[in-house]
N, C-alpha and C. Protein backbone atom coordinates (compact mmCIF):
# COMPACT_ATOMS: atom_id res chain seq x y z
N UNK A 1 0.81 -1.21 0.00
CA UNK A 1 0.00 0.00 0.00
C UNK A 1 0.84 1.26 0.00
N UNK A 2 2.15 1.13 0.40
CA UNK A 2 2.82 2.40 0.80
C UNK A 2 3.61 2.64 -0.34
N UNK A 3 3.88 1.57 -1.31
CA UNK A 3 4.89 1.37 -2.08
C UNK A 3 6.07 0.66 -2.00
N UNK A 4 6.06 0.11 -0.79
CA UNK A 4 7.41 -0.19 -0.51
C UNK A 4 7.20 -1.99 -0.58
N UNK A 5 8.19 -2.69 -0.75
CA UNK A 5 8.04 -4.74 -1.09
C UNK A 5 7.48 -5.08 0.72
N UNK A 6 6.45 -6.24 0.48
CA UNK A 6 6.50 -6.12 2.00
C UNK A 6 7.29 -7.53 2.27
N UNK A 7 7.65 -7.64 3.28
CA UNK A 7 8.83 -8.70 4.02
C UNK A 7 8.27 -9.62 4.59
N UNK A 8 6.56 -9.34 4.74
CA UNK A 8 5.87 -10.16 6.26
C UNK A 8 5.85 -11.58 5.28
N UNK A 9 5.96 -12.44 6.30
CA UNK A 9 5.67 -13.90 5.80
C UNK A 9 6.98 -14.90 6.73
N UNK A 10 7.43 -16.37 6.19
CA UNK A 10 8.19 -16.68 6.82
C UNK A 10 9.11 -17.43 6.23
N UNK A 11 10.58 -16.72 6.90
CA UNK A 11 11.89 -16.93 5.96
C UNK A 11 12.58 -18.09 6.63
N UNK A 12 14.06 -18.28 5.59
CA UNK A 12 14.96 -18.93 6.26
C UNK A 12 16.26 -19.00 5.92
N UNK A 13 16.81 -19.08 6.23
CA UNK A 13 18.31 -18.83 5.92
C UNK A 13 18.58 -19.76 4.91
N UNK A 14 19.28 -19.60 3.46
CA UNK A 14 19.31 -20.82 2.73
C UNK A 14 20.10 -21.70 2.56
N UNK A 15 21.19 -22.00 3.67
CA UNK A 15 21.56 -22.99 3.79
C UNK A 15 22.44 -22.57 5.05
N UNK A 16 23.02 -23.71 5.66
CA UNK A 16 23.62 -23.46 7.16
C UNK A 16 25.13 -23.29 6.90
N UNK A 17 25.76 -22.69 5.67
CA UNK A 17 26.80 -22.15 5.78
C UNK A 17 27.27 -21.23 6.26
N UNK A 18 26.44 -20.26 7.07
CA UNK A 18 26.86 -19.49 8.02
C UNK A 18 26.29 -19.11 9.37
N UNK A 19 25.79 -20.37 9.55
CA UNK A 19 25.65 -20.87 11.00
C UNK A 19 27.14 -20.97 11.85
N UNK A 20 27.81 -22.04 11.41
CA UNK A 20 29.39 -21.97 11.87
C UNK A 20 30.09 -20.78 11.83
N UNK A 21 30.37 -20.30 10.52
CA UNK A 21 31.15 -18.87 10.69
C UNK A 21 30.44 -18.15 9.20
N UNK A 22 30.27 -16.81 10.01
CA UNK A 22 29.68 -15.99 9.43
C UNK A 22 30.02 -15.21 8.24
N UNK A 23 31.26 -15.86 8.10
CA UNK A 23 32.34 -15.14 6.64
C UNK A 23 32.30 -16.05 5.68
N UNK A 24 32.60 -15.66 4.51
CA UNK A 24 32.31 -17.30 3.47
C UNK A 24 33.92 -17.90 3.61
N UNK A 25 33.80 -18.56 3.63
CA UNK A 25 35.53 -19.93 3.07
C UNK A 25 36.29 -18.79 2.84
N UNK A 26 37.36 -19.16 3.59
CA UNK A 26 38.62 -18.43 2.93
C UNK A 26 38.89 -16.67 3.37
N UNK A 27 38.00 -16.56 4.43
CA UNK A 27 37.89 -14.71 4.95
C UNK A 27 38.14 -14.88 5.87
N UNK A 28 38.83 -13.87 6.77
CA UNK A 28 38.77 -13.88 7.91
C UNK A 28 37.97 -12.27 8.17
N UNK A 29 38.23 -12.32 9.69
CA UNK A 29 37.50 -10.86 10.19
C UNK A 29 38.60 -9.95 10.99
N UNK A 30 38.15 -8.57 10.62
CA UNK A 30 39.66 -7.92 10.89
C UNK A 30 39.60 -8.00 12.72
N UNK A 31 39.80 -8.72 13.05
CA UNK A 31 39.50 -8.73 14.54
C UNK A 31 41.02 -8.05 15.33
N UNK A 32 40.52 -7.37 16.45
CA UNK A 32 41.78 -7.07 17.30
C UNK A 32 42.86 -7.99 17.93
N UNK A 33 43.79 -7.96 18.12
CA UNK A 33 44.29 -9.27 19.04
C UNK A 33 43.66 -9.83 19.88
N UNK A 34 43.41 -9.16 21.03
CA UNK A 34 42.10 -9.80 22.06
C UNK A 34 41.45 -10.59 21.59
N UNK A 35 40.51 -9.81 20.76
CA UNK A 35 39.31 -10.82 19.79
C UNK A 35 39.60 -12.16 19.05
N UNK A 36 40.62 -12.38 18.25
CA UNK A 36 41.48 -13.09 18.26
C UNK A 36 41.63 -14.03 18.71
N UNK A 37 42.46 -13.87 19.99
CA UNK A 37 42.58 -14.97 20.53
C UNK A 37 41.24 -15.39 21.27
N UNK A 38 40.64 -14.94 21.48
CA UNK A 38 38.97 -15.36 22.25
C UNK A 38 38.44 -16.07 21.28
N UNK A 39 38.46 -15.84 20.28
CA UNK A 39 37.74 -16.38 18.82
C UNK A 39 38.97 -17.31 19.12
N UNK A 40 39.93 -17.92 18.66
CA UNK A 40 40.56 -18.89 18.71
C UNK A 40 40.20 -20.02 19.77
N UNK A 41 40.03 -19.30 20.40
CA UNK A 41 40.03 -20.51 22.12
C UNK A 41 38.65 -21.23 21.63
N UNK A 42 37.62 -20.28 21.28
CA UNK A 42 36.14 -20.83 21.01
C UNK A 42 35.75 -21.89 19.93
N UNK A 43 36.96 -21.57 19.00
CA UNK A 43 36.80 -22.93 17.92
C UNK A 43 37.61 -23.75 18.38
N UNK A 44 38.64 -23.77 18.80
CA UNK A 44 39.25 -25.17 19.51
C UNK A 44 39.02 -25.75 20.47
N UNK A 45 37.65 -24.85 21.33
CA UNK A 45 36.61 -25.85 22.33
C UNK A 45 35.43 -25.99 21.73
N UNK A 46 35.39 -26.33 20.69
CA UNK A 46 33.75 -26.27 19.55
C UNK A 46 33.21 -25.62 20.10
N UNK A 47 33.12 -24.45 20.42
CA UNK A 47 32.21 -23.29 21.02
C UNK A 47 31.32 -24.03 21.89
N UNK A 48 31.68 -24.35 23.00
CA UNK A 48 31.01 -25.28 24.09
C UNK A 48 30.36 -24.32 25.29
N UNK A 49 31.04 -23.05 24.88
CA UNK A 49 30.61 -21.98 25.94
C UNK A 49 29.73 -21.13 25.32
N UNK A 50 29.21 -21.42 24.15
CA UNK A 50 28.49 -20.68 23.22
C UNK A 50 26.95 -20.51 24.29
N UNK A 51 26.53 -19.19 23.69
CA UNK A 51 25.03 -19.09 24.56
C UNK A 51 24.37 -19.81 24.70
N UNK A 52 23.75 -20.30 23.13
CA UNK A 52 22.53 -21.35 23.17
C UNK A 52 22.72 -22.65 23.90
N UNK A 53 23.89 -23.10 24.92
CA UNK A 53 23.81 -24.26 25.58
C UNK A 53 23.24 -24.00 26.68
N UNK A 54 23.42 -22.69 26.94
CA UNK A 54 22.52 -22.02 27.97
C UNK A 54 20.70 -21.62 27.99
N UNK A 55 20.24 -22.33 26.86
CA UNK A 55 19.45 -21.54 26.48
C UNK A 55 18.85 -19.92 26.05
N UNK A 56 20.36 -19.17 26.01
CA UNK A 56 20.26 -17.62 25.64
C UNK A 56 20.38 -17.67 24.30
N UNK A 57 19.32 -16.20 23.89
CA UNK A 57 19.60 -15.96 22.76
C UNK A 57 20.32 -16.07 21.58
N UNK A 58 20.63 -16.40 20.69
CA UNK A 58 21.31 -15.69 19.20
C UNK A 58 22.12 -14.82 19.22
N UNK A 59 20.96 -13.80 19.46
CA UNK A 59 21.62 -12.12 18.80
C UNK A 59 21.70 -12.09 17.63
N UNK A 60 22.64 -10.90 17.47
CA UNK A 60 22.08 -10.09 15.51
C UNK A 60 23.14 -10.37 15.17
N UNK A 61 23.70 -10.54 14.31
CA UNK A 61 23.13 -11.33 13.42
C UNK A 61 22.67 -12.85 13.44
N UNK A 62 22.79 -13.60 14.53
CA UNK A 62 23.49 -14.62 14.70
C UNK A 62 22.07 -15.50 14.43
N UNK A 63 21.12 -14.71 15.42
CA UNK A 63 19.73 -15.58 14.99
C UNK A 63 19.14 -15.97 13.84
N UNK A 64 19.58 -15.11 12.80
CA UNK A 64 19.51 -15.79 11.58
C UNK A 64 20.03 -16.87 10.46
N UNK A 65 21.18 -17.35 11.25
CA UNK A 65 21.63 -18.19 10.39
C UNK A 65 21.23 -19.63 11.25
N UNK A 66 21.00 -19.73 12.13
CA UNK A 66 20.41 -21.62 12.29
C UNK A 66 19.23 -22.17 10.75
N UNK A 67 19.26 -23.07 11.11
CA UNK A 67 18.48 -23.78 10.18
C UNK A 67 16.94 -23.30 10.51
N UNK A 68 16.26 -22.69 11.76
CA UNK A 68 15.04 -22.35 11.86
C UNK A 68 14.33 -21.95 11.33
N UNK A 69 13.69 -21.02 10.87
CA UNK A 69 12.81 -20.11 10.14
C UNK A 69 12.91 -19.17 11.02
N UNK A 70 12.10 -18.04 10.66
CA UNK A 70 11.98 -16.80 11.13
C UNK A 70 10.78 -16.24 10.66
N UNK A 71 9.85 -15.27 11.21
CA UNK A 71 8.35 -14.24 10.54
C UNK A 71 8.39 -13.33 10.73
N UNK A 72 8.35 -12.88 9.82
CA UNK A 72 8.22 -10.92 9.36
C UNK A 72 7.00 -10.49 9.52
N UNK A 73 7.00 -9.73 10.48
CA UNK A 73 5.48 -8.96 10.15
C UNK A 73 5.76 -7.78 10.39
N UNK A 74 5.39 -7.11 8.95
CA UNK A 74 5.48 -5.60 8.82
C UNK A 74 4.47 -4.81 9.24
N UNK A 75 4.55 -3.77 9.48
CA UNK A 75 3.48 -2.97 9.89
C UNK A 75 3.92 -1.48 9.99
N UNK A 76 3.16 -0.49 9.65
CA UNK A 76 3.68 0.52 9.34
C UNK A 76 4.86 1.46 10.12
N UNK A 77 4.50 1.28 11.30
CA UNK A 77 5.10 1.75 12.13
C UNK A 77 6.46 0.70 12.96
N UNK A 78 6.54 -0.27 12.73
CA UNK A 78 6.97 -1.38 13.31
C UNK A 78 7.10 -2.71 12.56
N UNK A 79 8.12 -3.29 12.32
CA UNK A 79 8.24 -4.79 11.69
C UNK A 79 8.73 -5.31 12.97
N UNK A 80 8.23 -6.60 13.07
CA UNK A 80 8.16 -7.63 14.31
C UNK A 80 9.00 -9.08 13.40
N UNK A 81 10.00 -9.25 14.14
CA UNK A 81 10.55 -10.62 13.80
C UNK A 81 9.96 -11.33 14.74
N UNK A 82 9.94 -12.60 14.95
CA UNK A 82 9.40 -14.02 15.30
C UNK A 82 11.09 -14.81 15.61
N UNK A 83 11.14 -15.46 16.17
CA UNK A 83 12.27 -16.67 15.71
C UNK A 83 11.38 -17.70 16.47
N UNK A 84 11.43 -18.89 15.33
CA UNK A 84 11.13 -20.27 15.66
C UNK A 84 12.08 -20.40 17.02
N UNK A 85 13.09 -20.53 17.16
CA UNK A 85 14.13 -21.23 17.98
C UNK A 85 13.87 -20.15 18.87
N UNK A 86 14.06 -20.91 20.10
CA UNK A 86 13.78 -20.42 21.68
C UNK A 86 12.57 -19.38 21.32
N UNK A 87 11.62 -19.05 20.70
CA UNK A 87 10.12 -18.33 20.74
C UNK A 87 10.69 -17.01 21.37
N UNK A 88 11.83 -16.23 20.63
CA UNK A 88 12.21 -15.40 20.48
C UNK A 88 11.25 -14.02 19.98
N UNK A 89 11.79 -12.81 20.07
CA UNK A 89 11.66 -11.96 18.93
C UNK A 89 12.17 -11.04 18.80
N UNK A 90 11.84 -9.69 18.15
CA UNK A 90 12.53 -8.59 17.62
C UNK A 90 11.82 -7.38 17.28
N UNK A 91 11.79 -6.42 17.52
CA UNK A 91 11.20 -5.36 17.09
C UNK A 91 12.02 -4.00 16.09
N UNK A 92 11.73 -4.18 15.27
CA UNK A 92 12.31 -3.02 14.42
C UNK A 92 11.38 -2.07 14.49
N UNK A 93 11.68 -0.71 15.01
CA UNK A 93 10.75 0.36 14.81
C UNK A 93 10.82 1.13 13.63
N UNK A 94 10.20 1.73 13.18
CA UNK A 94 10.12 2.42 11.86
C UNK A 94 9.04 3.50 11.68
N UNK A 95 8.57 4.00 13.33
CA UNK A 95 8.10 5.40 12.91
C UNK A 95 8.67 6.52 12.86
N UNK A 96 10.36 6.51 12.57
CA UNK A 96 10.83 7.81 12.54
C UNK A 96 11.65 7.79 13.74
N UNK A 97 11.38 7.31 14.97
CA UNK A 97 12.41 7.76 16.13
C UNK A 97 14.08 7.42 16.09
N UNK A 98 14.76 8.15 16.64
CA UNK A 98 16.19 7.71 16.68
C UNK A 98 16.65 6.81 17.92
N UNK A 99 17.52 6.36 17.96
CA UNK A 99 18.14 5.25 18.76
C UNK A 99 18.19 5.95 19.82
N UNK A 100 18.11 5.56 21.14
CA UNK A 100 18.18 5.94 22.15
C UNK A 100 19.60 6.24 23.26
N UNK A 101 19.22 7.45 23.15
CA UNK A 101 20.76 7.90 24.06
C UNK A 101 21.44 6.53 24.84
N UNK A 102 20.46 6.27 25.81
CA UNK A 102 21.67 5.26 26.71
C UNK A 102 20.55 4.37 26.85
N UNK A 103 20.69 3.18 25.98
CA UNK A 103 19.80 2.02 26.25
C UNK A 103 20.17 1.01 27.37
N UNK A 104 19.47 0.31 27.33
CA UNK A 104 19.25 -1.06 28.25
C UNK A 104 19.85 -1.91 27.23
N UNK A 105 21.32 -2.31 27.59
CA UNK A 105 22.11 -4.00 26.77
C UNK A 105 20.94 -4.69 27.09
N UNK A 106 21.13 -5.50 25.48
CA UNK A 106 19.95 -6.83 25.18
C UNK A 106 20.75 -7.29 24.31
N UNK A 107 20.29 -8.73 24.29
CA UNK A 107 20.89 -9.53 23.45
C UNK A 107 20.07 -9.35 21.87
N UNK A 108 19.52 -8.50 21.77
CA UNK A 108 19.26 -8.20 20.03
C UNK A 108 19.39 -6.88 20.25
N UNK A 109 19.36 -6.05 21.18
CA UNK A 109 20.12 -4.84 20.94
C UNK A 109 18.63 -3.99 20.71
N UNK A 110 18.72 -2.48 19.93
CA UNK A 110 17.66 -1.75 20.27
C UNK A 110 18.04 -1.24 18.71
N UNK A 111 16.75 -1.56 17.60
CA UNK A 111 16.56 -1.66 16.55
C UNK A 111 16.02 -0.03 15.62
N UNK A 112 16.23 0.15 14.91
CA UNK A 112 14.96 1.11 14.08
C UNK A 112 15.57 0.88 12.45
N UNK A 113 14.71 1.31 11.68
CA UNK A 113 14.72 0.76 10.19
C UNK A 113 14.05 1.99 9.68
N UNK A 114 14.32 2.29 8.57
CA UNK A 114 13.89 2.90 7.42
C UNK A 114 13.89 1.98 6.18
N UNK A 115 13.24 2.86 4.73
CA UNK A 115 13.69 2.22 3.67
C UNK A 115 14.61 3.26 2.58
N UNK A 116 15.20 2.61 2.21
CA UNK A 116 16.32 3.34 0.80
C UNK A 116 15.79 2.69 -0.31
N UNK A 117 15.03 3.17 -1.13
CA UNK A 117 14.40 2.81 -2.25
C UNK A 117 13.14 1.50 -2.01
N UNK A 118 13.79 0.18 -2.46
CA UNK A 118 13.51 -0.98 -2.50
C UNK A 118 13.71 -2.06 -1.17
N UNK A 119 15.13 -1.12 -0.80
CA UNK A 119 15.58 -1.99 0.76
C UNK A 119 15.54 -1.13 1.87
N UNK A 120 14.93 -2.31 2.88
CA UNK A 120 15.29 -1.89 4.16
C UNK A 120 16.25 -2.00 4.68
N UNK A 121 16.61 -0.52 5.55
CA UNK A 121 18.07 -0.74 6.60
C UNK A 121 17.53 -0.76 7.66
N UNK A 122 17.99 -1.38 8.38
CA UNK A 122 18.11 -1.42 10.20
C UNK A 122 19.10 -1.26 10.88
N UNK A 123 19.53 -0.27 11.68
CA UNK A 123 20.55 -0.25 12.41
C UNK A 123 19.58 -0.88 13.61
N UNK A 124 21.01 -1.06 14.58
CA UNK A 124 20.76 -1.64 15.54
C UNK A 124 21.73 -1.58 16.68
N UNK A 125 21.91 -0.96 17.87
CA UNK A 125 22.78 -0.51 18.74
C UNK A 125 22.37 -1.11 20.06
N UNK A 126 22.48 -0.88 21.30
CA UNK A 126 22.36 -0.75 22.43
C UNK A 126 22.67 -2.58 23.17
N UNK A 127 23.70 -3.32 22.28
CA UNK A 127 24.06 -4.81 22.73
C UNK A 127 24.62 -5.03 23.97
N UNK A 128 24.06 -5.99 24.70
CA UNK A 128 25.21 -6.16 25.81
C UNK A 128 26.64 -6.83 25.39
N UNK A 129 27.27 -7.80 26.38
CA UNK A 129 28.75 -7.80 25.46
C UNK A 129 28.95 -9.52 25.47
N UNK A 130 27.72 -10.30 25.51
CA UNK A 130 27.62 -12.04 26.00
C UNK A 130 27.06 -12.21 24.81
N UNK A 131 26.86 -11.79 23.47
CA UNK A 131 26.06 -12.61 22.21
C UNK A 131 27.50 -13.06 21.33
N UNK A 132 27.52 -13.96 20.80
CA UNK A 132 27.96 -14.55 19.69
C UNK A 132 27.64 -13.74 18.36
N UNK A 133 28.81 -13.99 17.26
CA UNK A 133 28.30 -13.04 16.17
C UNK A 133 27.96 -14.56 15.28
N UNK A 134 28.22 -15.66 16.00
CA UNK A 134 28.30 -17.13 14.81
C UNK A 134 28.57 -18.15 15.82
N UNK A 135 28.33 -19.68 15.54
CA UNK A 135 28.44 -20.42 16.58
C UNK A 135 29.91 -20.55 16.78
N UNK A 136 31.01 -20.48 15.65
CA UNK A 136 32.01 -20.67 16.38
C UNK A 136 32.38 -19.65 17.16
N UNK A 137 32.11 -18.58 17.29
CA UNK A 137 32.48 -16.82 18.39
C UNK A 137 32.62 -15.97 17.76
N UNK A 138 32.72 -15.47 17.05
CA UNK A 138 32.90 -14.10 16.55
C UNK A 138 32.72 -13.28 17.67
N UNK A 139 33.84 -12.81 18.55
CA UNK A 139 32.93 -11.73 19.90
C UNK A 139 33.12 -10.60 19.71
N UNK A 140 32.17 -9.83 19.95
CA UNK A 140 30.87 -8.57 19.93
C UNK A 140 31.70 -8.03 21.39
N UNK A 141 31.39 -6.70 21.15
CA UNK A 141 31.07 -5.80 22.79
C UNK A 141 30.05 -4.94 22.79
N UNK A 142 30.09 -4.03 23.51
CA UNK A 142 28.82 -3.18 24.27
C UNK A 142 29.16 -2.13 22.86
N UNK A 143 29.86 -2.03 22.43
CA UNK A 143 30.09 -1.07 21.25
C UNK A 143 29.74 -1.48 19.80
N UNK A 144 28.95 -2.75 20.28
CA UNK A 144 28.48 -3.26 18.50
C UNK A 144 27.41 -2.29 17.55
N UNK A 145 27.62 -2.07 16.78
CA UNK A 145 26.42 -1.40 15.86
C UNK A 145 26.12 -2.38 14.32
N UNK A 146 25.01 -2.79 14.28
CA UNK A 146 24.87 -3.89 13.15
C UNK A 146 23.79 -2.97 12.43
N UNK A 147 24.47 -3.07 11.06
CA UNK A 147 23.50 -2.29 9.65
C UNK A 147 23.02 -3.45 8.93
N UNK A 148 22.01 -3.73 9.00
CA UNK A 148 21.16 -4.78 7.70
C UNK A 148 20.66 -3.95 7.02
N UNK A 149 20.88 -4.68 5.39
CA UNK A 149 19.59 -4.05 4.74
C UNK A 149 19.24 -5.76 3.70
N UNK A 150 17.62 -5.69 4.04
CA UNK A 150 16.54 -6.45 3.79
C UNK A 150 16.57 -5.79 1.93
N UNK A 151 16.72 -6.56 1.26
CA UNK A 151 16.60 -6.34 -0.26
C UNK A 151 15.46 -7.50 -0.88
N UNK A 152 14.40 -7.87 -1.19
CA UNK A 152 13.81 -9.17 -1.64
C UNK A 152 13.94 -8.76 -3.08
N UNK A 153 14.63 -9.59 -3.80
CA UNK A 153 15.21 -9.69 -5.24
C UNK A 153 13.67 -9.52 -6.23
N UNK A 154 13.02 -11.23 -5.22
CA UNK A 154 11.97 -11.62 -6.25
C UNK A 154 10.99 -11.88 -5.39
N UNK A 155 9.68 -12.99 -5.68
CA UNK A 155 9.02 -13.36 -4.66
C UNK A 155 9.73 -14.09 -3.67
N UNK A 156 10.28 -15.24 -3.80
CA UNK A 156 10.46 -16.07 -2.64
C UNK A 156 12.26 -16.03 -2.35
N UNK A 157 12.91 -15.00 -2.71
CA UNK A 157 14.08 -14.52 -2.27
C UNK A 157 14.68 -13.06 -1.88
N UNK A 158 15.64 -13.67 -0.76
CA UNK A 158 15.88 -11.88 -0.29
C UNK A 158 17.08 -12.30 -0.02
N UNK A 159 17.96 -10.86 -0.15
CA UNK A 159 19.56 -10.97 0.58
C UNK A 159 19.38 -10.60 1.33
N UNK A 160 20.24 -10.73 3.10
CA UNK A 160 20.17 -9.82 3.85
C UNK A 160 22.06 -9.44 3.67
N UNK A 161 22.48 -7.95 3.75
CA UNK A 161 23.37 -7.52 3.97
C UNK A 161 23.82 -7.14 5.35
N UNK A 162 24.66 -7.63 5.99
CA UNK A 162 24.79 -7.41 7.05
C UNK A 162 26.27 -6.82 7.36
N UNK A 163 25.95 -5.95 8.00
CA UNK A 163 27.94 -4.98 8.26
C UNK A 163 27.94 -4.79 9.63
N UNK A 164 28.91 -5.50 10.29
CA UNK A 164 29.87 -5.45 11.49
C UNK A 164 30.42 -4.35 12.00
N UNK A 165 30.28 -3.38 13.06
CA UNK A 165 30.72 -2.07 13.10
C UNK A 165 31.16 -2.02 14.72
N UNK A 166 32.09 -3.11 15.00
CA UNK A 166 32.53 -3.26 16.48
C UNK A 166 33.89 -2.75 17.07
N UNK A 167 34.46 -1.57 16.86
CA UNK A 167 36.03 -1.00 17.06
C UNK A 167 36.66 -1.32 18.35
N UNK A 168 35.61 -1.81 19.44
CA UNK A 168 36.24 -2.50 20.40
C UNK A 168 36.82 -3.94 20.24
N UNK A 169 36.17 -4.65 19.16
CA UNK A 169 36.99 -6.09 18.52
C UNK A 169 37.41 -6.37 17.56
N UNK A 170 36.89 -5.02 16.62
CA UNK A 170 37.30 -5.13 14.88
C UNK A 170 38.61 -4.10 14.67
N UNK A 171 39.45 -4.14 13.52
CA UNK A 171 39.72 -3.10 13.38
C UNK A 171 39.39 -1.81 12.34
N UNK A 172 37.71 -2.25 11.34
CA UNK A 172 37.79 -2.03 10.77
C UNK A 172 35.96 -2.39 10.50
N UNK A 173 34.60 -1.73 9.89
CA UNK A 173 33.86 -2.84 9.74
C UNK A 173 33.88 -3.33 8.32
N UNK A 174 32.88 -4.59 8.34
CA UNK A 174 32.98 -5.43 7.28
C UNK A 174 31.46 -6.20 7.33
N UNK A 175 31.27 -6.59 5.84
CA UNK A 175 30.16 -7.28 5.22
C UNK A 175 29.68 -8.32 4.96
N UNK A 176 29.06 -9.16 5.34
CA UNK A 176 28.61 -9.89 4.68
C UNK A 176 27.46 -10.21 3.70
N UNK A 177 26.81 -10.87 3.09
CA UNK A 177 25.42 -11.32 2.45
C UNK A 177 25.22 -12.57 2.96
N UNK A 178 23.66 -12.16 3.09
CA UNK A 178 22.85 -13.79 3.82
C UNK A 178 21.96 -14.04 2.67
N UNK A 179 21.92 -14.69 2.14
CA UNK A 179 20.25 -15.15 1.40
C UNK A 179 19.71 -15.91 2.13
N UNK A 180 17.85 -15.64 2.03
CA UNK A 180 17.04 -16.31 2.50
C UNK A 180 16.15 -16.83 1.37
N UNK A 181 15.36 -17.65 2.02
CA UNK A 181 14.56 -18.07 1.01
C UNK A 181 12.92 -18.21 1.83
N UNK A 182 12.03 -17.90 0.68
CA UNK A 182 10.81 -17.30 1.11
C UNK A 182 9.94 -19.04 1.42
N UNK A 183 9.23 -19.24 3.02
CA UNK A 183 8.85 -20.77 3.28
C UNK A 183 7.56 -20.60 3.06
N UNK A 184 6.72 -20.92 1.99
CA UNK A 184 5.17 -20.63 1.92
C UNK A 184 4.33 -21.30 2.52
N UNK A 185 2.97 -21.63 3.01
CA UNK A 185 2.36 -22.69 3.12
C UNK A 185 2.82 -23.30 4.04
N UNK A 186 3.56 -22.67 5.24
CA UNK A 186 4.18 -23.37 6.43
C UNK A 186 3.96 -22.13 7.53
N UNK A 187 4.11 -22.68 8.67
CA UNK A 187 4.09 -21.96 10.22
C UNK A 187 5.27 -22.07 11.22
N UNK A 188 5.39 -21.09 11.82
CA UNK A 188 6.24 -21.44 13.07
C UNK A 188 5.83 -22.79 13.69
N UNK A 189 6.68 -23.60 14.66
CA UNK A 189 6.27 -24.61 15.44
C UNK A 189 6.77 -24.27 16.78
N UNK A 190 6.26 -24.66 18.03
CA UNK A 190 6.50 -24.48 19.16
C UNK A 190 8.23 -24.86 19.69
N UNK A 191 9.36 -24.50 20.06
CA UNK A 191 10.57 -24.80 19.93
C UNK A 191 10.90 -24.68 21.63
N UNK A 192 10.95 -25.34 22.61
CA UNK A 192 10.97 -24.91 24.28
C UNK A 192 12.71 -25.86 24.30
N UNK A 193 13.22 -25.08 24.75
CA UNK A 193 14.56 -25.16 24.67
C UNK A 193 15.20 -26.19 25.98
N UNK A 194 14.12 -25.60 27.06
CA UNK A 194 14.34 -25.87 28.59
C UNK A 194 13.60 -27.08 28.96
N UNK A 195 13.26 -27.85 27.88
CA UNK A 195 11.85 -29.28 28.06
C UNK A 195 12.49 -29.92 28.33
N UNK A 196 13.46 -30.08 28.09
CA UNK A 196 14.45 -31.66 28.12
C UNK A 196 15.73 -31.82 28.78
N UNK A 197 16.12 -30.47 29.21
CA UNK A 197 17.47 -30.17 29.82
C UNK A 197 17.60 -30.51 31.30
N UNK A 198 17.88 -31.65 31.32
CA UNK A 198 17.76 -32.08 32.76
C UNK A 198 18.74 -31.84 34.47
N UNK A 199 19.96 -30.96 32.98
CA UNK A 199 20.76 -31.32 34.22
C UNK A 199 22.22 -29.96 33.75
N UNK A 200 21.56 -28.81 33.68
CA UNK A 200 22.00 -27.84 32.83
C UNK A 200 23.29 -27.44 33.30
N UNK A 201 23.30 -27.19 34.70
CA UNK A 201 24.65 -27.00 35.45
C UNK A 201 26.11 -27.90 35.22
N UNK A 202 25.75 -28.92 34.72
CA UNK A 202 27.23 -30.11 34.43
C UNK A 202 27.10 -29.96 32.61
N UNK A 203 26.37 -29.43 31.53
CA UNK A 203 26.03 -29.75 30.41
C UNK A 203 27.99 -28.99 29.74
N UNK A 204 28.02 -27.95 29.99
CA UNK A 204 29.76 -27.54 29.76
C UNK A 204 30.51 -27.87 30.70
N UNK A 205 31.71 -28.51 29.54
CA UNK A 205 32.46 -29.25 30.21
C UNK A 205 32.68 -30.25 30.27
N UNK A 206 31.57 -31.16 29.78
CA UNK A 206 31.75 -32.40 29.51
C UNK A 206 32.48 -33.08 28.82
């Protein structure tokens, strides 16, 4: 109605190549020394300290690359993500307000979006410093700022562009592309993370 492609419906990442690491084959990330070696330690303990053993969040980018799905629902003032996995979500605002002086750290951080033509951007600021940027670590601090922009090519495909803007772990930011692919004729399913975990305190480390 507004002119603009709408996004609502439910996506998915199109394949789990950047579930593990968020760079394609053969890239690395300009990371600081610190970062570095933290990212090192985390792939040579298969990221065993990674959030989700905890049942915590994703984070941005990170929630998008599992194999789950995800639901867009746009709305004029507001697009609402969904995540299948842990019955998550997200709020992108989009009536115009700016990011907020001194937010509350969250593990998806504190969102707003516009559009540039055809695509949506979202910045996204206010992270605490415990999310993963990928299951093997990519680590984030309180100084992360993540730019997506939502492009849908066609009907049942979209890139997401995603740029890294962390000077407390990067030295530099940097890009990637996600494609998704559009899931028709399907629904979220109920995903309870905490049903079966019997014995959460001994689960790292083992």
């Amino acid at each position: 109605a507004d002119g603009k492609p709408d996004l609502s419906g439910i996506w998915k990442a199109d394949s789990m190549r950047y579930n593990d690491n968020l760079l394609p084959p053969g890239t690395d990330a300009p990371m600081l020394p610190w970062a570095a070696e933290v990212y090192k330690h985390r792939v040579e303990t298969m990221g065993y300290e990674r959030p989700m053993t905890y049942c915590m969040p994703h984070g941005v980018p990170d929630a998008f690359t599992p194999p789950m799905p995800f639901k867009m629902i746009q709305t004029p003032g507001e697009t609402i993500v969904l995540f299948e996995e842990f019955h998550k979500y997200r709020q992108i605002h989009t009536d115009g307000r700016k990011q907020p002086e001194d937010p509350d750290p969250a593990w998806y951080g504190y969102s707003v979006g516009r559009w540039e033509g055809d695509t949506f951007v979202v910045e996204t600021k206010g992270f605490n410093d415990k999310g993963w940027l990928d299951t093997n670590g990519h680590p984030v601090t309180d100084a992360l700022h993540v730019i997506e922009r939502y492009t849908r090519k066609d009907f049942g495909h979209m890139d997401v562009a995603i740029t890294i803007d962390d000077p407390k772990a990067y030295t530099r930011p940097w890009t990637v592309i996600e494609p998704a692919v559009y899931q028709p004729d399907t629904e979220l399913i109920e995903y309870i993370c905490e049903e079966n975990n019997k014995d959460p305190q001994h689960i790292v480390g083992k």
